[in-house]
Protein backbone atom coordinates (compact mmCIF):
# COMPACT_ATOMS: atom_id res chain seq x y z
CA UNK A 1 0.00 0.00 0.00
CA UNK A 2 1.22 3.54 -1.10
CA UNK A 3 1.63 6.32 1.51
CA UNK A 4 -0.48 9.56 0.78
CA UNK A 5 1.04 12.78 1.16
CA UNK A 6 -1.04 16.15 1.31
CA UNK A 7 -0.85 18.05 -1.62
CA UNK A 8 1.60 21.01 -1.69
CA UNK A 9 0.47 24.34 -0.74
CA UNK A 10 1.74 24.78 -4.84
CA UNK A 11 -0.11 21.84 -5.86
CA UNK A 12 -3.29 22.46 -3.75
CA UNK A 13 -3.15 26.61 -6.02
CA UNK A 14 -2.95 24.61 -9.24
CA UNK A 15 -5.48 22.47 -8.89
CA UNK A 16 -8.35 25.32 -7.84
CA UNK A 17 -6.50 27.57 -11.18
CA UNK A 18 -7.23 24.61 -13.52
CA UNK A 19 -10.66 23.29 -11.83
CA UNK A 20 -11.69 27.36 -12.06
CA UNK A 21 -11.22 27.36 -15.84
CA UNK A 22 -12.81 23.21 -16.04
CA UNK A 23 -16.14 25.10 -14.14
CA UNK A 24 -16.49 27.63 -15.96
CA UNK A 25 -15.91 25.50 -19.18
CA UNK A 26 -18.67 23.39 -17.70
CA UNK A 27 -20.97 26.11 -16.93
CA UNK A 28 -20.65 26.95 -20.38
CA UNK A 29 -21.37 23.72 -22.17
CA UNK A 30 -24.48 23.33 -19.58
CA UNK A 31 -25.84 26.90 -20.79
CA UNK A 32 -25.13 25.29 -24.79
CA UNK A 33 -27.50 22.00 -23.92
CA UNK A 34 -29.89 24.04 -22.62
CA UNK A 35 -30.26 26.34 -25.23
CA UNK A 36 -30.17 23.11 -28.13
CA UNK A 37 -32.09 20.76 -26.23
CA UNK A 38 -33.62 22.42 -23.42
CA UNK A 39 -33.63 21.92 -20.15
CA UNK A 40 -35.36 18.80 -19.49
CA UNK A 41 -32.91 16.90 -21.91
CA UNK A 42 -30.63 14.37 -20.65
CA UNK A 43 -27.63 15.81 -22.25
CA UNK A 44 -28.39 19.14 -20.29
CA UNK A 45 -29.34 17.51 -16.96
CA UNK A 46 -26.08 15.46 -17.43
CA UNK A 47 -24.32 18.62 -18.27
CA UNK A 48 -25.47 20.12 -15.24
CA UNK A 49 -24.38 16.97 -13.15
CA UNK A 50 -20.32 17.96 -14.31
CA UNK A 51 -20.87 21.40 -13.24
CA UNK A 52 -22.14 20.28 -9.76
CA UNK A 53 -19.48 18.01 -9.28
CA UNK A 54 -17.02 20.16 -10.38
CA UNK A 55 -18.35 23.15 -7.23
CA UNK A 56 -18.37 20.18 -5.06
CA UNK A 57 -14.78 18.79 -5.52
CA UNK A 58 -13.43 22.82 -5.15
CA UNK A 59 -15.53 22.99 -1.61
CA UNK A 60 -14.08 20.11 -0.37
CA UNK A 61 -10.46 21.34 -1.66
CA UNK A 62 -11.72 24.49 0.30
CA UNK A 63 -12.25 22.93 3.31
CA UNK A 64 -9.20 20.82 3.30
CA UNK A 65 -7.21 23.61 1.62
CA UNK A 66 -7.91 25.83 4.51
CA UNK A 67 -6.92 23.38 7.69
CA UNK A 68 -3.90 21.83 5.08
CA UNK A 69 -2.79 26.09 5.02
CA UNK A 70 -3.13 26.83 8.42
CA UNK A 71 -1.09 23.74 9.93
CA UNK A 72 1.67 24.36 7.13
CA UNK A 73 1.71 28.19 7.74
């Protein structure tokens, strides 16, 4: 079994730059689907699903991001 390390306070800033810019990427194809297929299609409900998960993974990085800076600080 591997060991885990915390990301780097470097890493931790690169991965909220790039998941910013996948989000808003996201939020953008969701708005396309809508407007194609409207909003009860299941290419814009699945759409939506990304951009959810994508908000959710950056509050958890949030939340860990914050205790992770303030015991490396």
């Amino acid at each position: 079994m591997l060991d885990r390390y915390p990301l780097t306070i470097s890493q931790l800033r690169q991965a909220k730059e790039e998941l910013a810019v996948m989000k808003q990427r996201a939020e953008e194809i969701s708005q396309l689907m809508a407007a194609g297929y409207g909003d009860a299609d299941p290419r814009t409900i699945r759409a939506g699903e990304v951009n959810a998960a994508i908000q959710r993974l950056q509050w958890e990085l949030d939340r860990s991001g914050n205790s992770a800076d303030s015991t490396t600080a």
